[in-house]
C-alpha atoms as a PDB file:
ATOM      1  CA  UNK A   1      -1.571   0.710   0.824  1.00  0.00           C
ATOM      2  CA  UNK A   2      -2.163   4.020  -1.285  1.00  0.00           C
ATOM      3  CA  UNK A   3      -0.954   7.113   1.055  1.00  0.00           C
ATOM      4  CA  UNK A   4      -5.146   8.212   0.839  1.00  0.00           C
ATOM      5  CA  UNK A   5      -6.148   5.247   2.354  1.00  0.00           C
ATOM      6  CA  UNK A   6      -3.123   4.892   4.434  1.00  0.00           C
ATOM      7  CA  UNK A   7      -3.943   8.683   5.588  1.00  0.00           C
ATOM      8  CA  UNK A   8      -8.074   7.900   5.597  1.00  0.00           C
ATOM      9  CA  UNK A   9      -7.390   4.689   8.264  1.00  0.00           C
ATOM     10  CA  UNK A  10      -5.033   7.030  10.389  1.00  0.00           C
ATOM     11  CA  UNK A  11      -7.832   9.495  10.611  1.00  0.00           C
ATOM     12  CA  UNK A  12     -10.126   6.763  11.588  1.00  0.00           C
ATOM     13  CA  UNK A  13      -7.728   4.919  13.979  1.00  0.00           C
ATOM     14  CA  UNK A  14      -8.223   1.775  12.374  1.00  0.00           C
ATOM     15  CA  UNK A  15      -4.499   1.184  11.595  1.00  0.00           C
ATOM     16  CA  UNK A  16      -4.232   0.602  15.421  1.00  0.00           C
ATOM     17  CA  UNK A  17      -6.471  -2.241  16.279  1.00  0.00           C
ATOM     18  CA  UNK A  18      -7.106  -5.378  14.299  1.00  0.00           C
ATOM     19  CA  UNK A  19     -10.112  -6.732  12.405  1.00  0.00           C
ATOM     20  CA  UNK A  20     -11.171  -8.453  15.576  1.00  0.00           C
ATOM     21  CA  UNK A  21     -11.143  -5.335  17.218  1.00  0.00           C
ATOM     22  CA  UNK A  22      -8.234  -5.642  19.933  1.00  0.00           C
ATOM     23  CA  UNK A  23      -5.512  -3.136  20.002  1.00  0.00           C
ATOM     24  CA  UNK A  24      -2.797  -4.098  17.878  1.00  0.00           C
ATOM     25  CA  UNK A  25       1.011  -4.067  19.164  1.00  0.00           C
ATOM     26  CA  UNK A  26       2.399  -0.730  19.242  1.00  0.00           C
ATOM     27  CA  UNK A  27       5.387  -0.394  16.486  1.00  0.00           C
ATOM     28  CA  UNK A  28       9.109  -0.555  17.613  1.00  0.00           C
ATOM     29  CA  UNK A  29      10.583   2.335  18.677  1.00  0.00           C
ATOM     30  CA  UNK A  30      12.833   4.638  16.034  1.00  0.00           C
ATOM     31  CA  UNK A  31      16.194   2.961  16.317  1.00  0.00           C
ATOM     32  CA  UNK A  32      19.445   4.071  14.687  1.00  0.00           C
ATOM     33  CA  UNK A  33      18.601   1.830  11.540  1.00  0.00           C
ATOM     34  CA  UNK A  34      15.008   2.878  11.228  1.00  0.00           C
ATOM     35  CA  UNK A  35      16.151   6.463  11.264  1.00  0.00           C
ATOM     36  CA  UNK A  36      19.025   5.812   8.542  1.00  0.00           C
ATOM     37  CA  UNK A  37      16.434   3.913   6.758  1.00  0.00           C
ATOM     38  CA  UNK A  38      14.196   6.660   6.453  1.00  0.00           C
ATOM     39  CA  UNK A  39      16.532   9.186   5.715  1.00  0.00           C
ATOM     40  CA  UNK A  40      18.024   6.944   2.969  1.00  0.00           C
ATOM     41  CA  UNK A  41      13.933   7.053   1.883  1.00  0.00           C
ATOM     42  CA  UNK A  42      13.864  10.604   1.798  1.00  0.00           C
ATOM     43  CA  UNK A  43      17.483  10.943  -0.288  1.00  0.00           C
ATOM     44  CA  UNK A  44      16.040   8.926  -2.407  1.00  0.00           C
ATOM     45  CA  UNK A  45      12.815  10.554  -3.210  1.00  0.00           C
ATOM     46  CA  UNK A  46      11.510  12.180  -6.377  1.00  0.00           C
ATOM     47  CA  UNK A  47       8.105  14.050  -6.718  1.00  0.00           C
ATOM     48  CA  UNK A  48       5.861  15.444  -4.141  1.00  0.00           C
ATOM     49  CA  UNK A  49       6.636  15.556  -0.742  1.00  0.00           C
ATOM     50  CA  UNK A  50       4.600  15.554   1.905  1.00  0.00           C
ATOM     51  CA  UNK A  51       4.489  14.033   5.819  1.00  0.00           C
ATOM     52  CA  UNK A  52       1.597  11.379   4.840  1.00  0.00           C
ATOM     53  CA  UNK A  53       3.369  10.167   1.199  1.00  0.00           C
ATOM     54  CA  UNK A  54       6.299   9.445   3.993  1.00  0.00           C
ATOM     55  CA  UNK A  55       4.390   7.913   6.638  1.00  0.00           C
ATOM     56  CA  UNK A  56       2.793   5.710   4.063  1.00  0.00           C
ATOM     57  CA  UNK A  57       6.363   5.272   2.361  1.00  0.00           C
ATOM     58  CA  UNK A  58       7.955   4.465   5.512  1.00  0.00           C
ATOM     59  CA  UNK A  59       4.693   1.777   6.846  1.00  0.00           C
ATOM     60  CA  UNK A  60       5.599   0.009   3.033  1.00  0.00           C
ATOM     61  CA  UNK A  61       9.278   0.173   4.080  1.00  0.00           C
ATOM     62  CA  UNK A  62       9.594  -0.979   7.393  1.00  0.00           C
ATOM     63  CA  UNK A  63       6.379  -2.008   8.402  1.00  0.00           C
ATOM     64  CA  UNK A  64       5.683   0.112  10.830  1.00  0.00           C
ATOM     65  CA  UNK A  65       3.419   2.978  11.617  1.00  0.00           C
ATOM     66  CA  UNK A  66       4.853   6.067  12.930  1.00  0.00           C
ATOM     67  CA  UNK A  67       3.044   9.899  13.205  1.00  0.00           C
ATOM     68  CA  UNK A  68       4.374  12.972  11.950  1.00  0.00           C
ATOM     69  CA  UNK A  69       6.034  13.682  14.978  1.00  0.00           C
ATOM     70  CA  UNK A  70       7.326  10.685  15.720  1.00  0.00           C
ATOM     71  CA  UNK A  71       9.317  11.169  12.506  1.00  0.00           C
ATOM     72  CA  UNK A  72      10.045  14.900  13.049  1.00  0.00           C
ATOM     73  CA  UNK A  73      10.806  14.318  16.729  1.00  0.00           C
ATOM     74  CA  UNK A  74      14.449  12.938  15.400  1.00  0.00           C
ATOM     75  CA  UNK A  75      16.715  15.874  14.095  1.00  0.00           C
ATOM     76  CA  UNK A  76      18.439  13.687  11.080  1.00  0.00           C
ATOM     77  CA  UNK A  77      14.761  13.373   9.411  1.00  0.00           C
ATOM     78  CA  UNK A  78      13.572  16.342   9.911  1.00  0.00           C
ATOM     79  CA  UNK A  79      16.743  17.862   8.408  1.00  0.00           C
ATOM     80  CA  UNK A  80      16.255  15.439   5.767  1.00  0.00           C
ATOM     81  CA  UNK A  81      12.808  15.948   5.184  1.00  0.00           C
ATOM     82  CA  UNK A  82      13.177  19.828   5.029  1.00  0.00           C
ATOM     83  CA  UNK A  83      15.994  19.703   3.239  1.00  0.00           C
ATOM     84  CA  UNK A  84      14.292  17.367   0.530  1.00  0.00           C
ATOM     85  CA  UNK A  85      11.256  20.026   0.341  1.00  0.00           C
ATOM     86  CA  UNK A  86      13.314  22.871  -0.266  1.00  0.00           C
ATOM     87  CA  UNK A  87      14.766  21.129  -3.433  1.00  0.00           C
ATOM     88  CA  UNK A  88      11.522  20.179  -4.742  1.00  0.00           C
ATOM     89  CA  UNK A  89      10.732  21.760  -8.216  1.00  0.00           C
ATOM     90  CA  UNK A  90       8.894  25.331  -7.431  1.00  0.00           C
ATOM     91  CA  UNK A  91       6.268  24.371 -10.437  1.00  0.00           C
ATOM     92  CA  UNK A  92       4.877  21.358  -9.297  1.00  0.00           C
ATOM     93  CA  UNK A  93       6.719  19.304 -12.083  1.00  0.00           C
ATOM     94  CA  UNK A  94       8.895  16.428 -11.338  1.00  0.00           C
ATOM     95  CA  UNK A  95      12.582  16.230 -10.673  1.00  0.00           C
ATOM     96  CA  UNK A  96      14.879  16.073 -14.063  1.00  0.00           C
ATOM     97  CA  UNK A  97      14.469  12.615 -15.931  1.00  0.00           C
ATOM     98  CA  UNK A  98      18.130  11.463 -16.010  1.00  0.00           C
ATOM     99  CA  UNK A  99      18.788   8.822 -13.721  1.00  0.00           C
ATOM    100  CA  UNK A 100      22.086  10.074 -13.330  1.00  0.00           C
ATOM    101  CA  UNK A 101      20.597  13.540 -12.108  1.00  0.00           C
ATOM    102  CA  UNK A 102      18.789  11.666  -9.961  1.00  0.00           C
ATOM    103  CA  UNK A 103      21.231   9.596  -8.253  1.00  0.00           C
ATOM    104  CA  UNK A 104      23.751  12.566  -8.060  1.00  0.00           C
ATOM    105  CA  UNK A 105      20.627  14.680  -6.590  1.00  0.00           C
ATOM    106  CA  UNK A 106      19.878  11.986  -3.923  1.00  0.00           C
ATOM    107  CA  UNK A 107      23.649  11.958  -3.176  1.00  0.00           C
ATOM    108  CA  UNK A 108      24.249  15.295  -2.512  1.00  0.00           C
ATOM    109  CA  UNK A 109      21.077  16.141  -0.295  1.00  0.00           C
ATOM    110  CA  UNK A 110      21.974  12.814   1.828  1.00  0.00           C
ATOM    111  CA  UNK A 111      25.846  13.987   2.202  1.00  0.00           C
ATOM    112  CA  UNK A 112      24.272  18.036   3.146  1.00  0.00           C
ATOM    113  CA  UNK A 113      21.965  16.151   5.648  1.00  0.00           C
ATOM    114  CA  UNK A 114      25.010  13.969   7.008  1.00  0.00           C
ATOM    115  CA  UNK A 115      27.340  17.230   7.071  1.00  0.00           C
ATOM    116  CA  UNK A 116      24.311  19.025   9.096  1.00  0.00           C
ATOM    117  CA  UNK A 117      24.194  16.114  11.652  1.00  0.00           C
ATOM    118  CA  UNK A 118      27.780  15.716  12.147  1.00  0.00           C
ATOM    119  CA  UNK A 119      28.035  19.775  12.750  1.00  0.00           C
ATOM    120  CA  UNK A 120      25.526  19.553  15.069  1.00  0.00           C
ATOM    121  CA  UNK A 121      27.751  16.218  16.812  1.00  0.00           C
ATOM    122  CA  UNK A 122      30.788  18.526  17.108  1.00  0.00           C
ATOM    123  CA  UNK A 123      29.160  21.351  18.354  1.00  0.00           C
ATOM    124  CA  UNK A 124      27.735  19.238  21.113  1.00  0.00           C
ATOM    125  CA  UNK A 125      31.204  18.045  22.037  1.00  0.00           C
ATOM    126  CA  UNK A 126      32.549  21.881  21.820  1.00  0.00           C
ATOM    127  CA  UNK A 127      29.941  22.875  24.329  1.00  0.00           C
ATOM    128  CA  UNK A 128      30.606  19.705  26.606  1.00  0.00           C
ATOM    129  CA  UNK A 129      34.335  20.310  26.465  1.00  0.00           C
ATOM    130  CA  UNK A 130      33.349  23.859  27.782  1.00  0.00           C
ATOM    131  CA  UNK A 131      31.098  22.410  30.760  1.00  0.00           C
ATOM    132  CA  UNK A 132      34.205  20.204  31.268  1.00  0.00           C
ATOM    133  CA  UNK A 133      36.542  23.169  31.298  1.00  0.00           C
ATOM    134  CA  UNK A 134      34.587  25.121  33.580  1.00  0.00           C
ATOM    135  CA  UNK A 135      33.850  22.278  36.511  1.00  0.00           C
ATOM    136  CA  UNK A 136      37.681  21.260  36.706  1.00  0.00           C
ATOM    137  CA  UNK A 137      38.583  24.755  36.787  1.00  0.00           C
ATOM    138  CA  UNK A 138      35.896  25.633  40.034  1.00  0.00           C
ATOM    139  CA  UNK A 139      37.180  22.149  41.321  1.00  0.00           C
ATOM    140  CA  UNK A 140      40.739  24.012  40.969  1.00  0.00           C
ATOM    141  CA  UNK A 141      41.806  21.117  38.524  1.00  0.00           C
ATOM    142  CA  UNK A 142      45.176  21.856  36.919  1.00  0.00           C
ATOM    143  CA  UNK A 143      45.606  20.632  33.068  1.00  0.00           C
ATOM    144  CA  UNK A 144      48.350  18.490  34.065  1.00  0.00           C
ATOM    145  CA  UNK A 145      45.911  16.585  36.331  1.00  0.00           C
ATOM    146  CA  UNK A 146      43.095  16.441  33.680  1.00  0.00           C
ATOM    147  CA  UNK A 147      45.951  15.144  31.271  1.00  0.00           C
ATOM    148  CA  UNK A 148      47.051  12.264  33.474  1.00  0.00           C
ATOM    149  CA  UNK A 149      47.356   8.914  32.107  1.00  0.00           C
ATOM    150  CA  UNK A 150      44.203   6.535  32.871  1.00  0.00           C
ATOM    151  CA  UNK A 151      45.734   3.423  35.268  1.00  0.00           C
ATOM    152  CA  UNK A 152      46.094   0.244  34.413  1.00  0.00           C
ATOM    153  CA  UNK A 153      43.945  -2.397  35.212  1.00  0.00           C
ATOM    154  CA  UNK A 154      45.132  -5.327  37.023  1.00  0.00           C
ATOM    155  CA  UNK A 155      43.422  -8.585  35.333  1.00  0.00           C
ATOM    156  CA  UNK A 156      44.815 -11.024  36.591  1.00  0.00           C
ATOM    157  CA  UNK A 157      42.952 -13.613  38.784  1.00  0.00           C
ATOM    158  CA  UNK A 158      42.502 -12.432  42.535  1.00  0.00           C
ATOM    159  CA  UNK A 159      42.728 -15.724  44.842  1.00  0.00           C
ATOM    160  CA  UNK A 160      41.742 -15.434  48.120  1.00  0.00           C
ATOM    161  CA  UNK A 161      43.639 -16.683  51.192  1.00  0.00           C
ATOM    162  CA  UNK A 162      40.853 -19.570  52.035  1.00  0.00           C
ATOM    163  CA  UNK A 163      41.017 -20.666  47.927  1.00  0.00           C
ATOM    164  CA  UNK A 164      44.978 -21.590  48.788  1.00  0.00           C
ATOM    165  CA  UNK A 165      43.888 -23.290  52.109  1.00  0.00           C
ATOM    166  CA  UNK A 166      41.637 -25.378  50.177  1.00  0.00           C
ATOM    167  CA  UNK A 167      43.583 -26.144  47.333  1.00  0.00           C
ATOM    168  CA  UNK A 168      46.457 -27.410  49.854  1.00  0.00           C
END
């Protein structure tokens, strides 16, 4: 489906019912491999950019039709995306014809966008560790008793008294 069409039956709401006119099933939800898939869509991009080419690119991808926000709702695409748009040629003309430009341009704006996310990972953990920090320490929590060793679980087989009755 060209992205006018695509974007012309979006506009119309046709791409959510069927011929017979009953609501079609909603798509899956963005999982973890949708996400990566569209990402690895966007590294791999040359030309224009916009949200409908995607949407279109992504519905002849994974078969699935997602909105704009749906897309820009997850942080790892919408870095992607943005990052992708600010590297798009400021004349209009397409991206350099070498395919090894190409691939080494995809590479390096999937690596930024996979540096980005896994900053934004740590500095999650940094500010947990401080929420951490701060609750043991009004809970007058010493480090030696945060750095305790975890117990050991006992796995062997419980038997009740009755079980040895019966087995007698």
């Amino acid at each position: 489906m060209s992205p006018d069409r695509y974007a012309k039956r979006a506009a119309k709401g046709l791409l959510a019912r069927t011929k017979q006119g009953r609501r079609r099933k909603r798509s899956p939800n963005l999982g973890n491999a949708a996400v990566s898939k569209i990402v690895a869509v966007l590294g791999n991009w040359s030309g224009k950019l916009t949200w409908e080419l995607l949407l279109a690119r992504v519905y002849k991808e994974l078969g699935a039709t997602y909105t704009r926000q749906s897309l820009a709702g997850h942080d790892s695409i919408a870095l992607a995306f943005r990052k992708r748009k600010r590297i798009e040629p400021e004349d209009g003309g397409d991206f350099p014809e070498s395919p090894e430009l190409k691939a080494a341009l995809a590479k390096i704006v999937s690596l930024e966008v996979e540096v980005e996310r896994l900053n934004a990972v740590v500095s999650g953990y940094k500010e947990e560790r401080v929420r951490w920090i701060y609750n043991a320490s009004i809970r007058n929590l010493t480090e030696p008793q945060l750095n305790q060793e975890i117990p050991a679980v006992d796995r062997r087989q419980t038997r009740r008294a009755d079980d040895k009755a019966r087995r007698s």
